[in-house]
PDB file of N, CA and C in Angstrom:
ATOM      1  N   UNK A   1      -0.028  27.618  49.945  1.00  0.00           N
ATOM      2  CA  UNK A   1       1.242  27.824  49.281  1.00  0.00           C
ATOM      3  C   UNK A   1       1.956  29.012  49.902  1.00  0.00           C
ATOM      4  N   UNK A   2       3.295  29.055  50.156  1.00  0.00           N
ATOM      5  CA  UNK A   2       4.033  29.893  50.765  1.00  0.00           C
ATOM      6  C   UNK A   2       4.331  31.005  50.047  1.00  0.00           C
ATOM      7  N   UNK A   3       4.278  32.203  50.252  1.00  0.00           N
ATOM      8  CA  UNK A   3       4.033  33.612  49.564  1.00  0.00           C
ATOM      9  C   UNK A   3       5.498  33.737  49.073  1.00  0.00           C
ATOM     10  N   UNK A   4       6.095  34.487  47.977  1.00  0.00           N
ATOM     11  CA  UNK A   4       7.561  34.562  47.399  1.00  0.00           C
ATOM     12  C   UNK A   4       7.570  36.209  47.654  1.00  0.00           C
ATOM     13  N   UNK A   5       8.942  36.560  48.553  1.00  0.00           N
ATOM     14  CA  UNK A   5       8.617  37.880  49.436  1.00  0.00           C
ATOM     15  C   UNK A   5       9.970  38.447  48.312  1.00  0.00           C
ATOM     16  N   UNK A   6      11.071  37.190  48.003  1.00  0.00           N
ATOM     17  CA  UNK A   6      12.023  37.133  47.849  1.00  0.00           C
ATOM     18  C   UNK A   6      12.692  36.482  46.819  1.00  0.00           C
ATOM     19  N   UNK A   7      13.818  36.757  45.933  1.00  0.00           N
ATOM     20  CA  UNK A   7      14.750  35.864  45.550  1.00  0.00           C
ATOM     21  C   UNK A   7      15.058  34.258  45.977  1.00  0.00           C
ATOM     22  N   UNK A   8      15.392  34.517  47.064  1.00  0.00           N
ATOM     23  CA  UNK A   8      16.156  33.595  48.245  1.00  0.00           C
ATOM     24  C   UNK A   8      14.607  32.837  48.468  1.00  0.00           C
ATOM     25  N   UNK A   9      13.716  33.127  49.042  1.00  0.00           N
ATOM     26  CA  UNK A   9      12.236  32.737  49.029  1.00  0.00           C
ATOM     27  C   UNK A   9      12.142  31.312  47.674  1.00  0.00           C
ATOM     28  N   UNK A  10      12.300  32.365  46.063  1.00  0.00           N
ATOM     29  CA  UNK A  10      11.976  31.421  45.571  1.00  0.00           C
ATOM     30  C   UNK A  10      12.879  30.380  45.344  1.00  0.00           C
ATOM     31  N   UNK A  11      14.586  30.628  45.240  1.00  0.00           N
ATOM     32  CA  UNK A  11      15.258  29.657  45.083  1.00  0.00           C
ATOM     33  C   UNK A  11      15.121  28.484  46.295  1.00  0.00           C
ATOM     34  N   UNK A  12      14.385  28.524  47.362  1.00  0.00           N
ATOM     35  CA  UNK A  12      14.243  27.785  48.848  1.00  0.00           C
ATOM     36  C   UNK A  12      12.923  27.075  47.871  1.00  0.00           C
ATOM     37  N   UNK A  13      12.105  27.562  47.241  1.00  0.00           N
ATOM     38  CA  UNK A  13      10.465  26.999  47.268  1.00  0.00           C
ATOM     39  C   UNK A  13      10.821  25.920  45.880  1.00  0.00           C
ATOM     40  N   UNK A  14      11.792  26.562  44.763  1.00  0.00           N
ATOM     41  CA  UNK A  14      12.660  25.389  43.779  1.00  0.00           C
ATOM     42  C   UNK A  14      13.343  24.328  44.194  1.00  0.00           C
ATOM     43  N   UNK A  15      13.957  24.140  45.507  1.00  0.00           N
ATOM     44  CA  UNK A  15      14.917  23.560  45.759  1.00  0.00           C
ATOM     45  C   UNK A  15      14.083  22.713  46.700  1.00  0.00           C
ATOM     46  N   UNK A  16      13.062  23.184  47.518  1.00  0.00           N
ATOM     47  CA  UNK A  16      12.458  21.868  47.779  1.00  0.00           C
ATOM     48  C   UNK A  16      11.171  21.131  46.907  1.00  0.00           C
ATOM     49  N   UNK A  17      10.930  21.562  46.085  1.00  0.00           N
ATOM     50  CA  UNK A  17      10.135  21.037  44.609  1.00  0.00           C
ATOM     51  C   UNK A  17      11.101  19.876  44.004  1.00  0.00           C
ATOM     52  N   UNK A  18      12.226  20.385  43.962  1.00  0.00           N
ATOM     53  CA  UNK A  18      12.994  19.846  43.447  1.00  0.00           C
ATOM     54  C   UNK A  18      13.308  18.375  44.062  1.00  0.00           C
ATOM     55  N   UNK A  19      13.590  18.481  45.475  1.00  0.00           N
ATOM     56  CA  UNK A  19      13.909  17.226  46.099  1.00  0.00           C
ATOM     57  C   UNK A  19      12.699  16.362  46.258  1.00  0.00           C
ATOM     58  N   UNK A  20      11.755  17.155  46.278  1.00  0.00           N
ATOM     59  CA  UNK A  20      10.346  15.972  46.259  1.00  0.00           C
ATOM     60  C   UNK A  20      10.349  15.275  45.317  1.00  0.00           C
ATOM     61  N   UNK A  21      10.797  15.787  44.013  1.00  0.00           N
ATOM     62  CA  UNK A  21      10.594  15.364  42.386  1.00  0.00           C
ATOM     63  C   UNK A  21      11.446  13.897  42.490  1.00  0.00           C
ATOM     64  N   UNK A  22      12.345  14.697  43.133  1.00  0.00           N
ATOM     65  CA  UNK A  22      13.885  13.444  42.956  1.00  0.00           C
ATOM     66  C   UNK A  22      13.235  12.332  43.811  1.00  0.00           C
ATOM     67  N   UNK A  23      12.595  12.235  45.102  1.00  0.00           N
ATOM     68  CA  UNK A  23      12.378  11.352  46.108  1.00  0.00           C
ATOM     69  C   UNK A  23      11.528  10.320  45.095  1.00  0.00           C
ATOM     70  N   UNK A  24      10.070  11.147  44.359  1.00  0.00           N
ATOM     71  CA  UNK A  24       9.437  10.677  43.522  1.00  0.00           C
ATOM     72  C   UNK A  24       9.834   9.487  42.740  1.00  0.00           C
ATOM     73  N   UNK A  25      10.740  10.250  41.854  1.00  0.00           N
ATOM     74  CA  UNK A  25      11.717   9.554  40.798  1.00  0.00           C
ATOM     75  C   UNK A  25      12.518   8.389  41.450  1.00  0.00           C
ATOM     76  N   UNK A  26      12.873   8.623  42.957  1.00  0.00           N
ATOM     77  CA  UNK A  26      14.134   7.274  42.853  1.00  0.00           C
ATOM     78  C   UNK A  26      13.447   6.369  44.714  1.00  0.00           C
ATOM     79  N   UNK A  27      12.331   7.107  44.369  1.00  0.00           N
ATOM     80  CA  UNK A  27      11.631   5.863  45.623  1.00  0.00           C
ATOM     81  C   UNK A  27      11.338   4.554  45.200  1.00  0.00           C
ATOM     82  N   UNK A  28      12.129   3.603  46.391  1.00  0.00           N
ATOM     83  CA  UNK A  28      11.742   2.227  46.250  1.00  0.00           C
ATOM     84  C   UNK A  28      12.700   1.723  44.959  1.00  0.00           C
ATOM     85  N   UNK A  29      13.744   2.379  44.666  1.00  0.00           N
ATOM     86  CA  UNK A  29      15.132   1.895  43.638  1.00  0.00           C
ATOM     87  C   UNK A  29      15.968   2.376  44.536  1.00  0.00           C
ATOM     88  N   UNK A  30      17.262   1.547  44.266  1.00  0.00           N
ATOM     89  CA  UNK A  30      18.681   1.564  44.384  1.00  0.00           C
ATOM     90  C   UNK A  30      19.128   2.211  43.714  1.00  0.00           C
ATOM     91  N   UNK A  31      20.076   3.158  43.719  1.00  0.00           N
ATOM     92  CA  UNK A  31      20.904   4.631  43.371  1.00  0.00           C
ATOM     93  C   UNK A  31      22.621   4.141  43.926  1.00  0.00           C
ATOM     94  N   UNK A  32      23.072   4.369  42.180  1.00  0.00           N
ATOM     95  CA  UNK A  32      24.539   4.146  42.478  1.00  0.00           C
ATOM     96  C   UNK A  32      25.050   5.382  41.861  1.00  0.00           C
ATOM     97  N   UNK A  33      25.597   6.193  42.318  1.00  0.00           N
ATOM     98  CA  UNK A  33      26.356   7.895  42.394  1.00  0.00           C
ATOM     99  C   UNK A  33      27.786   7.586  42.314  1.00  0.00           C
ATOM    100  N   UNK A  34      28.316   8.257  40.899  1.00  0.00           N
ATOM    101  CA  UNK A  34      29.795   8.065  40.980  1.00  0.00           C
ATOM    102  C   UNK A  34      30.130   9.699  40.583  1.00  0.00           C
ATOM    103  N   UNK A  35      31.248  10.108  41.571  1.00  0.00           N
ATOM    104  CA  UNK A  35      31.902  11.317  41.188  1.00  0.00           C
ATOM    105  C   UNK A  35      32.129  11.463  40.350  1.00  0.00           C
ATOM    106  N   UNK A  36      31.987  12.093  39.346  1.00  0.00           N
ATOM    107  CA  UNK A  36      32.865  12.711  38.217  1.00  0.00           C
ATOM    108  C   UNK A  36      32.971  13.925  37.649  1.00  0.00           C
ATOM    109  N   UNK A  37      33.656  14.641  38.999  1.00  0.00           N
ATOM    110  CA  UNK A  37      34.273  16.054  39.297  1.00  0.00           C
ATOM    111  C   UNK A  37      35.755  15.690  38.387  1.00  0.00           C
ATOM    112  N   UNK A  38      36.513  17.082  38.692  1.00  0.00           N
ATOM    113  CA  UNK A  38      37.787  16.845  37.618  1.00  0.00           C
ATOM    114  C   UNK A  38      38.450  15.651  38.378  1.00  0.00           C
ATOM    115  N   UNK A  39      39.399  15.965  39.535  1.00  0.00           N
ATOM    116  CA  UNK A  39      39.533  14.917  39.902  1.00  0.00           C
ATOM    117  C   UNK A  39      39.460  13.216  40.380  1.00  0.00           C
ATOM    118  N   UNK A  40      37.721  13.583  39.919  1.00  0.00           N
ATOM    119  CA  UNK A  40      37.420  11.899  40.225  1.00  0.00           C
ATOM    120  C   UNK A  40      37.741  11.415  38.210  1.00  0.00           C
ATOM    121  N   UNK A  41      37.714  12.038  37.387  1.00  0.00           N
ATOM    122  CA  UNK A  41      38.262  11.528  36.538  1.00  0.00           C
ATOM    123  C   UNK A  41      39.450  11.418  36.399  1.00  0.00           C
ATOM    124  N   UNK A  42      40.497  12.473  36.390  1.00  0.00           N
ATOM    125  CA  UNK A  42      41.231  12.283  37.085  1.00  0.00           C
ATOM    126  C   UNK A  42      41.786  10.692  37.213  1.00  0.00           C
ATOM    127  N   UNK A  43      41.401  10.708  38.461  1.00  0.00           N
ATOM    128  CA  UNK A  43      41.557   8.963  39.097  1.00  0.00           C
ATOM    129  C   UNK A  43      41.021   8.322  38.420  1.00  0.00           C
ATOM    130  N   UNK A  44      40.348   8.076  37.417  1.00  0.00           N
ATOM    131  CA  UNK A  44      39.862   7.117  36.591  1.00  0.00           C
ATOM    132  C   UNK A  44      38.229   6.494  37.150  1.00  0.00           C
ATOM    133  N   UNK A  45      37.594   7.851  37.188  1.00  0.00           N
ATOM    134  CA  UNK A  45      36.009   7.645  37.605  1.00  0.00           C
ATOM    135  C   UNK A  45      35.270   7.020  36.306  1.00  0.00           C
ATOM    136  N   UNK A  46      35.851   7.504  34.604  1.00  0.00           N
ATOM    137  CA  UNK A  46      34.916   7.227  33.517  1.00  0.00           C
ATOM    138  C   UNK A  46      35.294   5.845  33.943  1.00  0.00           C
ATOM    139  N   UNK A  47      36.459   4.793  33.704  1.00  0.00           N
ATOM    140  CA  UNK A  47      36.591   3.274  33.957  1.00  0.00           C
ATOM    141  C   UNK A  47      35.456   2.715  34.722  1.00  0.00           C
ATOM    142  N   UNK A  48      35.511   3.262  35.841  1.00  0.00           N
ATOM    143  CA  UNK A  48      34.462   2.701  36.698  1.00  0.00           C
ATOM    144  C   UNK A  48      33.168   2.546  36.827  1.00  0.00           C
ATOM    145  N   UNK A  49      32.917   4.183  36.112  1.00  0.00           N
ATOM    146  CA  UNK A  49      31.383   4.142  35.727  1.00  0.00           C
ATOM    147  C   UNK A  49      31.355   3.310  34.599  1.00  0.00           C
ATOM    148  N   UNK A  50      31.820   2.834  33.932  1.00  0.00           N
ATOM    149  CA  UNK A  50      31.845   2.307  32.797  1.00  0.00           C
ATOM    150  C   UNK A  50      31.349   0.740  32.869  1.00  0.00           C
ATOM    151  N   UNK A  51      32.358   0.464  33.997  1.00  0.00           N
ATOM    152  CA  UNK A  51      32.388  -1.142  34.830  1.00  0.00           C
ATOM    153  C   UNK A  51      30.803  -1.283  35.747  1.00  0.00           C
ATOM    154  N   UNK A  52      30.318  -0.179  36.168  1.00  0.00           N
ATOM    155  CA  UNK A  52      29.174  -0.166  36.735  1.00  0.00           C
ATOM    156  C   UNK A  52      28.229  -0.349  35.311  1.00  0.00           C
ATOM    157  N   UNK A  53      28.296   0.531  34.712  1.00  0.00           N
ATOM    158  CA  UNK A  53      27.439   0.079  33.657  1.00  0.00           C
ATOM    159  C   UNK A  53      26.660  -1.230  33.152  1.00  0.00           C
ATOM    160  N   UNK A  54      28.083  -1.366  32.719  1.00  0.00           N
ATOM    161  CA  UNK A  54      29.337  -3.237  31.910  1.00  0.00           C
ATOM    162  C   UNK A  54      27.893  -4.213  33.038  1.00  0.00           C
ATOM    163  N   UNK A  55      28.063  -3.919  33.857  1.00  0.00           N
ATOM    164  CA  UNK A  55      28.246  -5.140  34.954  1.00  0.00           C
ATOM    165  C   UNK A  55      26.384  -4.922  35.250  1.00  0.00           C
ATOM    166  N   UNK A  56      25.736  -3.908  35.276  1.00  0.00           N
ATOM    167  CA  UNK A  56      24.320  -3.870  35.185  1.00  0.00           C
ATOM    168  C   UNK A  56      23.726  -4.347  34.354  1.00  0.00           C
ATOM    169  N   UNK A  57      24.274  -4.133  33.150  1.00  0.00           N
ATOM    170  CA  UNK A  57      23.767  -4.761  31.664  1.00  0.00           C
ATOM    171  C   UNK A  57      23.805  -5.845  31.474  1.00  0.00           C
ATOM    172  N   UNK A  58      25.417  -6.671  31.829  1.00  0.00           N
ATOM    173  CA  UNK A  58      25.114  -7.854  31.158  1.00  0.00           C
ATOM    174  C   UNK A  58      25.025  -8.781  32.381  1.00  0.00           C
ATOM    175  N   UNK A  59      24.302  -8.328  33.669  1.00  0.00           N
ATOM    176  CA  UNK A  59      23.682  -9.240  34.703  1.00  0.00           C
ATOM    177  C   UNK A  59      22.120  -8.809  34.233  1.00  0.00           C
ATOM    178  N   UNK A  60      22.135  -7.817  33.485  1.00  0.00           N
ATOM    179  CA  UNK A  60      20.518  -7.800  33.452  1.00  0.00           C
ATOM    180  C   UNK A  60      19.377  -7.117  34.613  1.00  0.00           C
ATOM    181  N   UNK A  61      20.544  -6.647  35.259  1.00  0.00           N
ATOM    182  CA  UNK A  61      19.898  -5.951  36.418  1.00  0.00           C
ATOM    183  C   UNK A  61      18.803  -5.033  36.335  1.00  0.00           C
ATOM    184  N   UNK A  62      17.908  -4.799  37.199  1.00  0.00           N
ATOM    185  CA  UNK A  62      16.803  -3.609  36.946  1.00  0.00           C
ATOM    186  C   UNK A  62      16.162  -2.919  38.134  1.00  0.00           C
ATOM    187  N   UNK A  63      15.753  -1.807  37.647  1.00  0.00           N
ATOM    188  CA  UNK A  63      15.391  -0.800  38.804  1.00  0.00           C
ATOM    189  C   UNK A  63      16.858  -0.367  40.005  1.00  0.00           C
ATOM    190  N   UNK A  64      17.601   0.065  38.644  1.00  0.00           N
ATOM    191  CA  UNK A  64      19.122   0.608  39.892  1.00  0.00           C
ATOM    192  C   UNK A  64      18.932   2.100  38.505  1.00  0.00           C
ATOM    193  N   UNK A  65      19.033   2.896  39.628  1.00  0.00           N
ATOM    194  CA  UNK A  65      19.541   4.126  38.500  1.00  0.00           C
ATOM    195  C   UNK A  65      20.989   4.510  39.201  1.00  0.00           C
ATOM    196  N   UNK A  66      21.754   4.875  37.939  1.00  0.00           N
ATOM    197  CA  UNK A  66      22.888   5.455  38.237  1.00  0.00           C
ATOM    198  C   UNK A  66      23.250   7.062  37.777  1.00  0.00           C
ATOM    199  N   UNK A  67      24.096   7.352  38.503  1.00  0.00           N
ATOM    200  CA  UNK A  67      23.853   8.909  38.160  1.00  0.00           C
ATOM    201  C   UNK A  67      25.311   9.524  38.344  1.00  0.00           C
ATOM    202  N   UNK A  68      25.636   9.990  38.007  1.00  0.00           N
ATOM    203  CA  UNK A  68      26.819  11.081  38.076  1.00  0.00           C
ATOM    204  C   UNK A  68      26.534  12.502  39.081  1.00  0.00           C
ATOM    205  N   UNK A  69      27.433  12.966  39.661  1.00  0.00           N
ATOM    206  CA  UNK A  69      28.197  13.871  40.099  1.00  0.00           C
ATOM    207  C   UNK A  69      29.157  14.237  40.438  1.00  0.00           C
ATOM    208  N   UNK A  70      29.117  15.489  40.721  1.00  0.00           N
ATOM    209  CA  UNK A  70      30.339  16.620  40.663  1.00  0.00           C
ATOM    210  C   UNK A  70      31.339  16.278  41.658  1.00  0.00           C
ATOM    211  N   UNK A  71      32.172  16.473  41.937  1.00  0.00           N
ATOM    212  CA  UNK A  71      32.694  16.700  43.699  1.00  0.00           C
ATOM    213  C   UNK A  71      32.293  16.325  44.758  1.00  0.00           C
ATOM    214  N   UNK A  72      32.630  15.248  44.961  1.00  0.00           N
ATOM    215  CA  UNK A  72      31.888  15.171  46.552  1.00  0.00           C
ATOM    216  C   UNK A  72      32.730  15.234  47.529  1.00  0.00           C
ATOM    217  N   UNK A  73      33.617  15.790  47.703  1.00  0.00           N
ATOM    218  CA  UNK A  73      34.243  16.860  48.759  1.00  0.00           C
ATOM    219  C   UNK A  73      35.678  15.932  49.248  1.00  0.00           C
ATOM    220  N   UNK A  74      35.711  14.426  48.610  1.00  0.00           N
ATOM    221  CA  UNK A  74      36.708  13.819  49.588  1.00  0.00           C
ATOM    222  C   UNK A  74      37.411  13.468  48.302  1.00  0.00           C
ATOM    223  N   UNK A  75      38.765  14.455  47.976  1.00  0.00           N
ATOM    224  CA  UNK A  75      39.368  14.201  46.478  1.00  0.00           C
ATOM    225  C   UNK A  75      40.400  12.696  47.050  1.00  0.00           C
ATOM    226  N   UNK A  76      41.028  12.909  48.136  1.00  0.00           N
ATOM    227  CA  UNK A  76      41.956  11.860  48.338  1.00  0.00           C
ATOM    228  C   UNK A  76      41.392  10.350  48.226  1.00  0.00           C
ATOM    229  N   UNK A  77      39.811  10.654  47.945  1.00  0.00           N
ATOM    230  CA  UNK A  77      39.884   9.198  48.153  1.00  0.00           C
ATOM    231  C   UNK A  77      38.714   8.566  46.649  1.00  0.00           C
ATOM    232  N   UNK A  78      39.486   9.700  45.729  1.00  0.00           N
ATOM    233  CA  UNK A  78      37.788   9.048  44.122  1.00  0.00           C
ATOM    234  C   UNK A  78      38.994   8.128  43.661  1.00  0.00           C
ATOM    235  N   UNK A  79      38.383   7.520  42.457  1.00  0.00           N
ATOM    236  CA  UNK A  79      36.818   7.938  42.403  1.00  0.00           C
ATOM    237  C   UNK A  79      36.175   7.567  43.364  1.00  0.00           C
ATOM    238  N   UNK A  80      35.348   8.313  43.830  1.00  0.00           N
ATOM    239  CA  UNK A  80      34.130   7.865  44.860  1.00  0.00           C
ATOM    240  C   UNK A  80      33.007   7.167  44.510  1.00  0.00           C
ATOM    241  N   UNK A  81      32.058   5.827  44.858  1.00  0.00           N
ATOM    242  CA  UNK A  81      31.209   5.608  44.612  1.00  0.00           C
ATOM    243  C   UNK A  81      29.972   5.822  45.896  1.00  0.00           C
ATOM    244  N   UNK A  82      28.598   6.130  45.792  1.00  0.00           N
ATOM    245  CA  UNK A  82      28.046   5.403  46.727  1.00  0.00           C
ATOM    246  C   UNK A  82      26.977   4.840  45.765  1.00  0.00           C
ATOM    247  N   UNK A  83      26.432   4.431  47.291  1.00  0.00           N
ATOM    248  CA  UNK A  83      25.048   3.529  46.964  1.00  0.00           C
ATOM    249  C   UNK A  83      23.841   3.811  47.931  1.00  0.00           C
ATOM    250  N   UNK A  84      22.431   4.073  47.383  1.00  0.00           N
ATOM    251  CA  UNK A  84      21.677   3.942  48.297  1.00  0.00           C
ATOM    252  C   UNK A  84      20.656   3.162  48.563  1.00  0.00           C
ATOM    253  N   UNK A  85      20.449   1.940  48.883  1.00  0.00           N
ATOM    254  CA  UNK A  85      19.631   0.911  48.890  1.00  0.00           C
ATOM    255  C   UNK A  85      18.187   1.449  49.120  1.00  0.00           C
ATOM    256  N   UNK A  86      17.466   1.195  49.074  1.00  0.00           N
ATOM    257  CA  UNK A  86      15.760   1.817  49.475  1.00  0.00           C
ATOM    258  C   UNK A  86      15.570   1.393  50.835  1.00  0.00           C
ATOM    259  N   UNK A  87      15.498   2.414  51.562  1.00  0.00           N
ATOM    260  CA  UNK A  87      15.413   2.391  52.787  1.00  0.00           C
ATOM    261  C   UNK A  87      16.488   2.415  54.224  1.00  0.00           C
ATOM    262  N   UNK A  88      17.383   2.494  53.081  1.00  0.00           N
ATOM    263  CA  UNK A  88      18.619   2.246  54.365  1.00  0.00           C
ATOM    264  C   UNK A  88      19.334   3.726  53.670  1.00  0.00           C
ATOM    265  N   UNK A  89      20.659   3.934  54.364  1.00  0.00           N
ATOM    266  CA  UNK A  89      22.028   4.962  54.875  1.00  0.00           C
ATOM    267  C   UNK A  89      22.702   4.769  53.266  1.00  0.00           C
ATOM    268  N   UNK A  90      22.781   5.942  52.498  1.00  0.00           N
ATOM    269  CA  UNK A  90      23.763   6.037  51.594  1.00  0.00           C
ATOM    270  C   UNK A  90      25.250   5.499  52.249  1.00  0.00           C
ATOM    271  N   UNK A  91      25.941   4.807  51.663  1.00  0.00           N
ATOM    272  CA  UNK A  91      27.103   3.959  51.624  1.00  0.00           C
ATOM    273  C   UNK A  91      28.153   4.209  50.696  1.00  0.00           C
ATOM    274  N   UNK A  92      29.146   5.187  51.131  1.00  0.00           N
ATOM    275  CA  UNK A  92      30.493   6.158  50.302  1.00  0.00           C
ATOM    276  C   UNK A  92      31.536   4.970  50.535  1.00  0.00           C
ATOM    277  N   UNK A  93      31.888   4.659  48.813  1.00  0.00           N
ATOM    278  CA  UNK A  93      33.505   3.728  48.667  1.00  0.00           C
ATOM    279  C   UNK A  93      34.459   4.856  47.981  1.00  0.00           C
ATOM    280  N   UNK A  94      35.561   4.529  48.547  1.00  0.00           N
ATOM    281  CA  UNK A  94      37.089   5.052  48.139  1.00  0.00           C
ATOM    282  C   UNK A  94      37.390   4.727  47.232  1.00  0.00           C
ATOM    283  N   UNK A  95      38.443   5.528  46.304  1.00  0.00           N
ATOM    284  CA  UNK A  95      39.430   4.872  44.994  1.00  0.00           C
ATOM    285  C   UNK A  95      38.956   3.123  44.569  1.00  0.00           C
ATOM    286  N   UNK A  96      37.938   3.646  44.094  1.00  0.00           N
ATOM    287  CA  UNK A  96      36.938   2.501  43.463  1.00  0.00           C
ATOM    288  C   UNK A  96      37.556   2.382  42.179  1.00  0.00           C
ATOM    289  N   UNK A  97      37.959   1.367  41.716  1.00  0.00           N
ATOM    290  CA  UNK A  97      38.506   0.955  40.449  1.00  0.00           C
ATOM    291  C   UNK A  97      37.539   0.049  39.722  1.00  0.00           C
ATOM    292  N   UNK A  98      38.230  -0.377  38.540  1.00  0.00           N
ATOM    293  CA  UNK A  98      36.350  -1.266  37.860  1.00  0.00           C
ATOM    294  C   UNK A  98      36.422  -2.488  38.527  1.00  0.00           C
ATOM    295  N   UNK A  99      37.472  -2.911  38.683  1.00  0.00           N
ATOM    296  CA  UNK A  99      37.149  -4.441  39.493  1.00  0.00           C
ATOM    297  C   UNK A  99      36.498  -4.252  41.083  1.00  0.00           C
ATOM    298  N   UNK A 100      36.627  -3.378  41.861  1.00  0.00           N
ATOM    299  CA  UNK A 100      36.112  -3.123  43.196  1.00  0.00           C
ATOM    300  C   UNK A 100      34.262  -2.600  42.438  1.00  0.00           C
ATOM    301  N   UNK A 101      34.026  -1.610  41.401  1.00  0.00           N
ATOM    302  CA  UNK A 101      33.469  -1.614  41.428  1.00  0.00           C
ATOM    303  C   UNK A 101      32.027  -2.830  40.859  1.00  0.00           C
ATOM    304  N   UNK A 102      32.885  -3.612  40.663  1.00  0.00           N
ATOM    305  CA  UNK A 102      31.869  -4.782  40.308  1.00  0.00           C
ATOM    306  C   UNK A 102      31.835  -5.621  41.757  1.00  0.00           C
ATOM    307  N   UNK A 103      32.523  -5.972  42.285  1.00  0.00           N
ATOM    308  CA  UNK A 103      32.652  -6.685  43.280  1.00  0.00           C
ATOM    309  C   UNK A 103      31.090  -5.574  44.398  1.00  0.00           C
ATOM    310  N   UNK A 104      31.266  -4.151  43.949  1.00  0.00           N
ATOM    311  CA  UNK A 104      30.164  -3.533  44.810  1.00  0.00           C
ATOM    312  C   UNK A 104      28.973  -3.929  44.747  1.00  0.00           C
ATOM    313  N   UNK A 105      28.827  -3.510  43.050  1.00  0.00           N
ATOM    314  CA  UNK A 105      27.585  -3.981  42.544  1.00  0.00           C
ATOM    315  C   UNK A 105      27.018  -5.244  43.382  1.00  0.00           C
ATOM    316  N   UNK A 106      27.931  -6.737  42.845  1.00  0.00           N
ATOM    317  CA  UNK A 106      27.562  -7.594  43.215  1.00  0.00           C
ATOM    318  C   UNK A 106      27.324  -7.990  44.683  1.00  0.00           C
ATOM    319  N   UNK A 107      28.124  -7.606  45.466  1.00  0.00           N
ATOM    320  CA  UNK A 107      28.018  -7.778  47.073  1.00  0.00           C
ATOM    321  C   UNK A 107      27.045  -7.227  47.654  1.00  0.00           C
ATOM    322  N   UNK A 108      27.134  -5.858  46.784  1.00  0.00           N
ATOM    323  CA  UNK A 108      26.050  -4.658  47.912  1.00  0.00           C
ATOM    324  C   UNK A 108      24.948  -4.143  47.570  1.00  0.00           C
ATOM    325  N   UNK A 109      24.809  -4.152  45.873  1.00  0.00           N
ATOM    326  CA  UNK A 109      23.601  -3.064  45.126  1.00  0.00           C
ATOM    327  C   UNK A 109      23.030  -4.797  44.989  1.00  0.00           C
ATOM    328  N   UNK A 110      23.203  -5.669  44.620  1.00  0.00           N
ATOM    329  CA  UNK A 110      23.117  -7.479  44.753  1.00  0.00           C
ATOM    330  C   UNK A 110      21.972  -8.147  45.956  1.00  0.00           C
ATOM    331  N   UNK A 111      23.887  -8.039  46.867  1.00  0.00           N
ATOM    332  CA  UNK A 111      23.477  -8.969  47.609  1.00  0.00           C
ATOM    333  C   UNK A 111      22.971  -8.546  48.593  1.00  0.00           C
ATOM    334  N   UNK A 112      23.108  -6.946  49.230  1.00  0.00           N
ATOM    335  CA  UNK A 112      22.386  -6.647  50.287  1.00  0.00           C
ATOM    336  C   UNK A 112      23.646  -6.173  51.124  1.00  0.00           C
ATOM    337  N   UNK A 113      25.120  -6.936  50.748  1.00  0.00           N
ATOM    338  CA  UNK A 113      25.967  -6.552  52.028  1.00  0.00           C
ATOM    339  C   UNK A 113      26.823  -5.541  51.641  1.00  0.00           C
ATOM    340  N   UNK A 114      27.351  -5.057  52.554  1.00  0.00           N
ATOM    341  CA  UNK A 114      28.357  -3.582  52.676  1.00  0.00           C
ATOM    342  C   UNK A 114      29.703  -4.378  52.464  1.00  0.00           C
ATOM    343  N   UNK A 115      30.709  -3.835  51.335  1.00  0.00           N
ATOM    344  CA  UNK A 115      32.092  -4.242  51.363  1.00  0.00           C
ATOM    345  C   UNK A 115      32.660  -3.393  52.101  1.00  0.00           C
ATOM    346  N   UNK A 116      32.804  -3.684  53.628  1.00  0.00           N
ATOM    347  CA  UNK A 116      33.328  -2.740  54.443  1.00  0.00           C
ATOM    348  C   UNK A 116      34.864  -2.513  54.029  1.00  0.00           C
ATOM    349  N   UNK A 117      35.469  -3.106  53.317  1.00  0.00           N
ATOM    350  CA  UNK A 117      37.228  -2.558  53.121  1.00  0.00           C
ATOM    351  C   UNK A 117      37.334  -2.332  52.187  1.00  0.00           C
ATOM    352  N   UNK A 118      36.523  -1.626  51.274  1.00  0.00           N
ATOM    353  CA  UNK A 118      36.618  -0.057  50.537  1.00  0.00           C
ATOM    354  C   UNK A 118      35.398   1.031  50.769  1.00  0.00           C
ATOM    355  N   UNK A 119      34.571   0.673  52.028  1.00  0.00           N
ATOM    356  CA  UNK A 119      34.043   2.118  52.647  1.00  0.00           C
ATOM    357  C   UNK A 119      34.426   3.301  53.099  1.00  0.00           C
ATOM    358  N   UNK A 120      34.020   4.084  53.085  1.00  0.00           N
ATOM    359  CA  UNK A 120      34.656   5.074  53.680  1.00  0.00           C
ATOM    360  C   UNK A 120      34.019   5.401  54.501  1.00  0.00           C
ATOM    361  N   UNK A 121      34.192   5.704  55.910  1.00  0.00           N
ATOM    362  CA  UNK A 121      33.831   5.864  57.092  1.00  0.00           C
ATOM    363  C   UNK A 121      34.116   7.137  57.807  1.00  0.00           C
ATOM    364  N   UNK A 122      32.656   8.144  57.839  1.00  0.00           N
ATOM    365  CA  UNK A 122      32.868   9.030  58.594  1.00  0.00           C
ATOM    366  C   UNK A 122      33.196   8.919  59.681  1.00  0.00           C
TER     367      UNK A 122
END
């Protein structure tokens, strides 16, 4: 175990505890992340998460966790959704509305495919 010399030491030795925990928790599931910083509400992020919800439930879907956060740095384009399939590249959509965001669900957290014309592309 790595010696705590420091502050900074222990917030580094929390923060990777932390991400192991999370890997733990969401290995081998699908992870759908919707902004909801001020501005992604704002744009109408609760609708969407809402429609993500709507649309998990009454397909009956299982083993998808969804999760909220803050800001994710690109305001021009929330609400933001992504997705991270197990094993593959987190996948960031633009001004996701509830109907795009069902169409995600179903195409991509679903079917496997990327709706490339509401991705957002670094």
């Amino acid at each position: 175990m790595a010696s705590v010399k420091s502050l900074d030491d222990l917030k580094r030795i929390r923060e990777e505890a932390l991400k192991k925990q999370q890997l733990k928790e969401t290995s081998g599931k699908t992870e759908v992340i919707v902004g909801m910083g001020t501005v992604g509400i704002a744009a109408g992020a609760r609708e969407t998460l809402k429609a993500i919800l709507e649309m998990i439930e009454t397909e009956n879907l299982g083993d998808i966790i969804v999760r909220q956060t803050g800001n994710i740095g690109l305001d021009s384009f929330e609400p933001i959704v992504q997705v991270a399939l197990p094993g593959e590249e987190k996948v960031t959509y633009g001004k996701v509305n509830p109907e795009m965001a069902r169409q995600i669900i179903k195409e991509h957290v679903v079917g496997g495919n990327i709706v490339t014309e509401y991705q957002i592309r670094g």
